[in-house]
N, C-alpha and C. Protein backbone atom coordinates (compact mmCIF):
# COMPACT_ATOMS: atom_id res chain seq x y z
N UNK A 1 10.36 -1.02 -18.79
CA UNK A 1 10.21 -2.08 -17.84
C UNK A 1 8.90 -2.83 -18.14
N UNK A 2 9.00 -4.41 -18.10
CA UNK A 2 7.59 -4.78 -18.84
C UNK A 2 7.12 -5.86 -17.26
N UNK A 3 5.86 -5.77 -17.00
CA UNK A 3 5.51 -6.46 -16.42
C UNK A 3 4.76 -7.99 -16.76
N UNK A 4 5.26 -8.80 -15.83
CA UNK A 4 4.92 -10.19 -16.40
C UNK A 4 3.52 -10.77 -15.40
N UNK A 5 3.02 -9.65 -13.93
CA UNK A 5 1.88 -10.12 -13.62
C UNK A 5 0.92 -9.59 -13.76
N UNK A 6 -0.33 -10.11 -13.99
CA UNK A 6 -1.72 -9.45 -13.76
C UNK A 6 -2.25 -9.86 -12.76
N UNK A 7 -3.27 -8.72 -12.59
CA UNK A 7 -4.56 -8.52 -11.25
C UNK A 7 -5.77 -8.54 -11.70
N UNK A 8 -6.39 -10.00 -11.75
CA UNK A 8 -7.94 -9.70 -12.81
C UNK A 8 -8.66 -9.20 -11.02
N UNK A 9 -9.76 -8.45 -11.41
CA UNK A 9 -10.83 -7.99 -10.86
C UNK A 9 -12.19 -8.47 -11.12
N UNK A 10 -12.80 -9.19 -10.11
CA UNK A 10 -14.10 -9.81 -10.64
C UNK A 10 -15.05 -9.73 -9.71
N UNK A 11 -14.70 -8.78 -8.74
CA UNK A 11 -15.83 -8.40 -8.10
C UNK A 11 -16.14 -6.89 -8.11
N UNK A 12 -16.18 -6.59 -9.53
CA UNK A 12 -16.48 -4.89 -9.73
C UNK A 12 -18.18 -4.71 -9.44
N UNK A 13 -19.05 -5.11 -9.91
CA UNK A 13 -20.51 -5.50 -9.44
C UNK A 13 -20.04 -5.14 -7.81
N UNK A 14 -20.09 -6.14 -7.36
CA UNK A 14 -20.24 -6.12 -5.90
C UNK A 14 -19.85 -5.15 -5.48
N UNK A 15 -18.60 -4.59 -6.00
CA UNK A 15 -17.98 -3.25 -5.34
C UNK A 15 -18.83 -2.05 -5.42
N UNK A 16 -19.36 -2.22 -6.69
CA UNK A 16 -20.08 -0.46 -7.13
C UNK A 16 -21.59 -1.21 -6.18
N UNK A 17 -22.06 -2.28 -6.11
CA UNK A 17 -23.49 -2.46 -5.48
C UNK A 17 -23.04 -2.02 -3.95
N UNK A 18 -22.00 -2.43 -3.36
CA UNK A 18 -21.15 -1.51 -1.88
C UNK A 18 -21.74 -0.37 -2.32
N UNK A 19 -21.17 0.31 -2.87
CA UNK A 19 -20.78 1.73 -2.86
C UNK A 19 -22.46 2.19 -2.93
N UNK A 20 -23.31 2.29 -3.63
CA UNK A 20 -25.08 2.29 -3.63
C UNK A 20 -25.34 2.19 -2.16
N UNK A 21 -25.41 0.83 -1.71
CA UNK A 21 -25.80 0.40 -0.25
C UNK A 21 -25.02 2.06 0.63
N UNK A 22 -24.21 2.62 0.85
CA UNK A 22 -23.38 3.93 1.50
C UNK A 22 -24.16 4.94 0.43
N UNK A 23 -24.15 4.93 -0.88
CA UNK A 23 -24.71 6.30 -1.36
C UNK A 23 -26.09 6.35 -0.71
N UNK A 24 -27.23 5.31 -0.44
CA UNK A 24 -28.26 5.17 -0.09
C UNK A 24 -28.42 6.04 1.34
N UNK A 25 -27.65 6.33 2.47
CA UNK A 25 -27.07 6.25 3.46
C UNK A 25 -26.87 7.92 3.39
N UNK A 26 -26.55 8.28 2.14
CA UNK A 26 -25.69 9.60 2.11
C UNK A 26 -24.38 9.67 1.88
N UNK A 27 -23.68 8.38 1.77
CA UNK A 27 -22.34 8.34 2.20
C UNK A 27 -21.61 8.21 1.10
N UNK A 28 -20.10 8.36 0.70
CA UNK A 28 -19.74 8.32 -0.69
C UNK A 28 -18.78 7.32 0.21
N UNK A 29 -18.60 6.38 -1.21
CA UNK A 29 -17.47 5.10 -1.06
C UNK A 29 -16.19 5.36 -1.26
N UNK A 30 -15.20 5.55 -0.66
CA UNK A 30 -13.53 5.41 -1.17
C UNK A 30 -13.00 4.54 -1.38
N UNK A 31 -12.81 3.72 -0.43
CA UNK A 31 -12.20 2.39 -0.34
C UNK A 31 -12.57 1.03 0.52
N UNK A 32 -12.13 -0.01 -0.15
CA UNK A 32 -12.39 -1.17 0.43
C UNK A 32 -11.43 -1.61 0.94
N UNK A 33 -11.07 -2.12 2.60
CA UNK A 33 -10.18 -3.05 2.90
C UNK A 33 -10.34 -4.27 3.26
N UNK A 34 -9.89 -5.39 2.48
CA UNK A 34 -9.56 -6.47 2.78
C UNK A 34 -8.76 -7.51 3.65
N UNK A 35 -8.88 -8.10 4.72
CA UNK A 35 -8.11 -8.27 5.89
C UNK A 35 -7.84 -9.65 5.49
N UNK A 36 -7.05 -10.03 5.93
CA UNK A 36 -6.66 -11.77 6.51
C UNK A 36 -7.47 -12.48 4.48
N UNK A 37 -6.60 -12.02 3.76
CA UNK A 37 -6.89 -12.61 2.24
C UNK A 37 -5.65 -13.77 1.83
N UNK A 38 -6.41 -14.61 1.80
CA UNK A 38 -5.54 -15.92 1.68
C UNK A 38 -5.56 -15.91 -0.04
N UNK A 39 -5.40 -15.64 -0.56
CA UNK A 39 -5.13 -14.81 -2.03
C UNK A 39 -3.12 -14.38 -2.74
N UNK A 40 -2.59 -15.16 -3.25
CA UNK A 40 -1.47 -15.27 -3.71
C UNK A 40 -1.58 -15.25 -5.51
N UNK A 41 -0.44 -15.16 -5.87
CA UNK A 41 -0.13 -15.17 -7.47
C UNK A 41 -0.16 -16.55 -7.81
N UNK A 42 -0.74 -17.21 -9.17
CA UNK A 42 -0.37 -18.22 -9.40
C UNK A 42 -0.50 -17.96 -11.20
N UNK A 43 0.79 -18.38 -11.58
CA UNK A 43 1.09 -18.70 -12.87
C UNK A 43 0.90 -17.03 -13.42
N UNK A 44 1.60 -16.29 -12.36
CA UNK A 44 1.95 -14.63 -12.31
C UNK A 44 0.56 -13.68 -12.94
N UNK A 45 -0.76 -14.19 -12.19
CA UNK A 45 -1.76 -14.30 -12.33
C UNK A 45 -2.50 -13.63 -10.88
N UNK A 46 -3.01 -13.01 -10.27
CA UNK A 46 -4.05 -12.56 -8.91
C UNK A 46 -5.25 -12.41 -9.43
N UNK A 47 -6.19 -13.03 -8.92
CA UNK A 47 -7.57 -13.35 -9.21
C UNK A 47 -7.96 -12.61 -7.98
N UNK A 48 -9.18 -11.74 -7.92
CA UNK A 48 -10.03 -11.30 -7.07
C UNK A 48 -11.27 -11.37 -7.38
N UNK A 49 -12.01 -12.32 -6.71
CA UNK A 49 -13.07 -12.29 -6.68
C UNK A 49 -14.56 -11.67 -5.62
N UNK A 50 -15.39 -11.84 -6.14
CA UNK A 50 -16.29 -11.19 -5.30
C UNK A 50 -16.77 -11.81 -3.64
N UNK A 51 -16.74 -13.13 -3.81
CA UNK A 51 -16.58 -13.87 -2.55
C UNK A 51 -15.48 -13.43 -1.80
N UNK A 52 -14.23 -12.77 -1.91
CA UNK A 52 -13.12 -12.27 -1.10
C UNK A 52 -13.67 -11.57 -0.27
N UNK A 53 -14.97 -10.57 -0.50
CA UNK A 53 -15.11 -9.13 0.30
C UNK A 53 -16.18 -9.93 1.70
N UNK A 54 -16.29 -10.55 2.43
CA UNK A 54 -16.64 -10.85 3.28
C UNK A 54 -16.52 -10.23 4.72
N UNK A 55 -17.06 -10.95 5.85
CA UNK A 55 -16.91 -10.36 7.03
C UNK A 55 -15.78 -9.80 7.29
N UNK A 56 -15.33 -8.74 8.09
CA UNK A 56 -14.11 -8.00 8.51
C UNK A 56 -13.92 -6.77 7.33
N UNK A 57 -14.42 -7.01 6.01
CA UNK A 57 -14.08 -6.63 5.01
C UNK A 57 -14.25 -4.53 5.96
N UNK A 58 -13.91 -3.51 5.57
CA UNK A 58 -13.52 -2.16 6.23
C UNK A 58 -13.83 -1.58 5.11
N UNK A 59 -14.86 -0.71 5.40
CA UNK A 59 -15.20 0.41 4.07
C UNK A 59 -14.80 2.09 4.53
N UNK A 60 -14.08 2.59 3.67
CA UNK A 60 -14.15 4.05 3.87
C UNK A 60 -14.99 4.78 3.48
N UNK A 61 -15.74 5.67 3.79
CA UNK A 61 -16.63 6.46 3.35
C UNK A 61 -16.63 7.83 3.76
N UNK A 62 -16.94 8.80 3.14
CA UNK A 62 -17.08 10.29 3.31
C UNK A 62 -18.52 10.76 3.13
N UNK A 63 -19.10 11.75 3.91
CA UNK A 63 -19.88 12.30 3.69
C UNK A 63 -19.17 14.31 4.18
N UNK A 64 -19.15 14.68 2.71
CA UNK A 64 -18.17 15.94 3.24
C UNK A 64 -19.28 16.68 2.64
N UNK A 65 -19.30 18.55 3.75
CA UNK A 65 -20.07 19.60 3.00
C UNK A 65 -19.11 20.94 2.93
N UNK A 66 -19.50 21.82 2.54
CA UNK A 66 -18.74 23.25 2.65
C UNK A 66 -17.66 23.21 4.08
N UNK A 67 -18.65 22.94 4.90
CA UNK A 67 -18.46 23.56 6.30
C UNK A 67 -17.15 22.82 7.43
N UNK A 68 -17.56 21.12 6.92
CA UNK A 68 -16.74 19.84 7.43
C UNK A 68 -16.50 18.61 6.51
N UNK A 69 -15.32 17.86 6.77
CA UNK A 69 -15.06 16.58 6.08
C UNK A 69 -15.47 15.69 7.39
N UNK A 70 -16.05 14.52 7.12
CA UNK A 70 -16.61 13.86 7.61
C UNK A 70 -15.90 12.51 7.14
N UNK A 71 -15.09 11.83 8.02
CA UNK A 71 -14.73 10.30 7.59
C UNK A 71 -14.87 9.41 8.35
N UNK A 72 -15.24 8.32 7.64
CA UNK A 72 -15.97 7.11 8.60
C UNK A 72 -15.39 5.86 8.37
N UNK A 73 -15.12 5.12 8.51
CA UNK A 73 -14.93 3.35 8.70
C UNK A 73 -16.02 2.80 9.38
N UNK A 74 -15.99 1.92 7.83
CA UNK A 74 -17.46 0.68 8.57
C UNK A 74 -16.79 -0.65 8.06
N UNK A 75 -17.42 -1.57 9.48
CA UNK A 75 -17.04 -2.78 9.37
C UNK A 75 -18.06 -4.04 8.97
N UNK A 76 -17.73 -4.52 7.88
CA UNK A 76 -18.89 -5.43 7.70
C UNK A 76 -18.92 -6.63 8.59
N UNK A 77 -19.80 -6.68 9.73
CA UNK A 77 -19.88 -7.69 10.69
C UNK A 77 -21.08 -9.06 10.20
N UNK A 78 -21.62 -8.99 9.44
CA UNK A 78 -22.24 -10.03 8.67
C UNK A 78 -22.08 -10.35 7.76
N UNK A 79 -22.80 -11.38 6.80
CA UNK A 79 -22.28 -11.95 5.62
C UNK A 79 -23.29 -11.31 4.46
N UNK A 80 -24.56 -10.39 5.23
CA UNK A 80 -25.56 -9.30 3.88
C UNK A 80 -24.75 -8.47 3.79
N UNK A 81 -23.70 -7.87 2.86
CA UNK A 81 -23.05 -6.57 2.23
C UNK A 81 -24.31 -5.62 1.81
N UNK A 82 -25.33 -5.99 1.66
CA UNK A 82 -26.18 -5.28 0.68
C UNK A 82 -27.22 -4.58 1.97
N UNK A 83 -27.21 -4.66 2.92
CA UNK A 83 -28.19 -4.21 4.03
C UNK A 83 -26.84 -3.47 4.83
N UNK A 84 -27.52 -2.24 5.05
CA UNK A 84 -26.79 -1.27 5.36
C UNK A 84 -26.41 -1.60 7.36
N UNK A 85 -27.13 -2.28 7.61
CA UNK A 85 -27.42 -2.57 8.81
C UNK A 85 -26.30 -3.75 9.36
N UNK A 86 -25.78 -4.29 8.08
CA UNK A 86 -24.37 -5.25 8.06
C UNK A 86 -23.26 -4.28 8.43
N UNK A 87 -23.58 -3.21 8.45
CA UNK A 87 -21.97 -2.21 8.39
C UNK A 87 -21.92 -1.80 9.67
N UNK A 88 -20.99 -2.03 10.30
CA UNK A 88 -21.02 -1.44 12.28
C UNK A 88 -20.09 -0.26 11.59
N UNK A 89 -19.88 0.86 12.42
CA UNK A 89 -18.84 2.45 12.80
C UNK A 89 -18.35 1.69 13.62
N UNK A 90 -17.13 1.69 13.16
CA UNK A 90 -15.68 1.59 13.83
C UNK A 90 -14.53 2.58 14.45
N UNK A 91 -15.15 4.17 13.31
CA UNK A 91 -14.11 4.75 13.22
C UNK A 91 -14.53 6.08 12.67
N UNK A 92 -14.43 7.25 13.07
CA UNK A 92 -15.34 8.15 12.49
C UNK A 92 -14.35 9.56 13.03
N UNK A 93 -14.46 10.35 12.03
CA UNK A 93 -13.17 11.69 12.16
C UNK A 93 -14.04 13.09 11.37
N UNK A 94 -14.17 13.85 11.95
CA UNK A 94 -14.49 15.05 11.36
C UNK A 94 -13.89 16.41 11.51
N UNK A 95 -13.39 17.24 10.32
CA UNK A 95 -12.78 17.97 10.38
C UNK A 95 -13.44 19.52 9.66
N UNK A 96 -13.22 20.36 10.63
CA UNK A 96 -13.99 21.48 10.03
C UNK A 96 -13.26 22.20 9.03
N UNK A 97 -13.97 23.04 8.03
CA UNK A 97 -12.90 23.75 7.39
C UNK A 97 -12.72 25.02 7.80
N UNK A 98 -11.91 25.66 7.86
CA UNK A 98 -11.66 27.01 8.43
C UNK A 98 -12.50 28.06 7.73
N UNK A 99 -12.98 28.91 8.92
CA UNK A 99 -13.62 30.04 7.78
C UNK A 99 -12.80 31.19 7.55
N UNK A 100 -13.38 31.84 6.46
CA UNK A 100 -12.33 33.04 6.14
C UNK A 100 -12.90 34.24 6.70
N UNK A 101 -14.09 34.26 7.31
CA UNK A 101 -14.66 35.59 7.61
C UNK A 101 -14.15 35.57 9.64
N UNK A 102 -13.78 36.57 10.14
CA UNK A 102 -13.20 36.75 11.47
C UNK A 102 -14.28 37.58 12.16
């Protein structure tokens, strides 16, 4: 089966400089969500650029140890990505791990 579209990526910078801004923090980066992306195929072509990741933009992050997984959602409510202080908690889940000793 051969595919006829591509997905260029052009905001890898920005993404891994995200992910720093959360390691700084303690926090490890998973994922980025992108909301309300007025972004379509043209000439079987998707361009992503770094200007896409703007306000609303939803970061996952983990900070996990032995003991608990720790998961968080942050919402970037300003237009500094790079100031940690742009990221509001939206969403935050922690799960312990079971111990084996009774």
């Amino acid at each position: 089966m051969k595919y006829d579209k591509k997905i260029n990526i052009f905001a890898v910078d920005k993404i891994i400089n995200i992910g720093k801004v959360f390691n700084n923090e303690g926090y490890e980066l998973g994922s980025l969500f992108i909301k309300d992306l007025d972004i379509a195929f043209k000439n079987k072509e998707l361009n992503f650029h770094s200007s896409d990741i703007s306000s609303g933009t939803v970061a996952y992050v983990t900070k996990n140890s032995d003991e608990k997984y720790h998961l968080l959602w942050f919402k970037l409510v300003g237009y500094d990505w790079s100031e940690f202080k742009s990221w509001k908690l939206i969403k935050e889940s922690i799960e312990y791990n079971e111990s084996k000793e009774v």
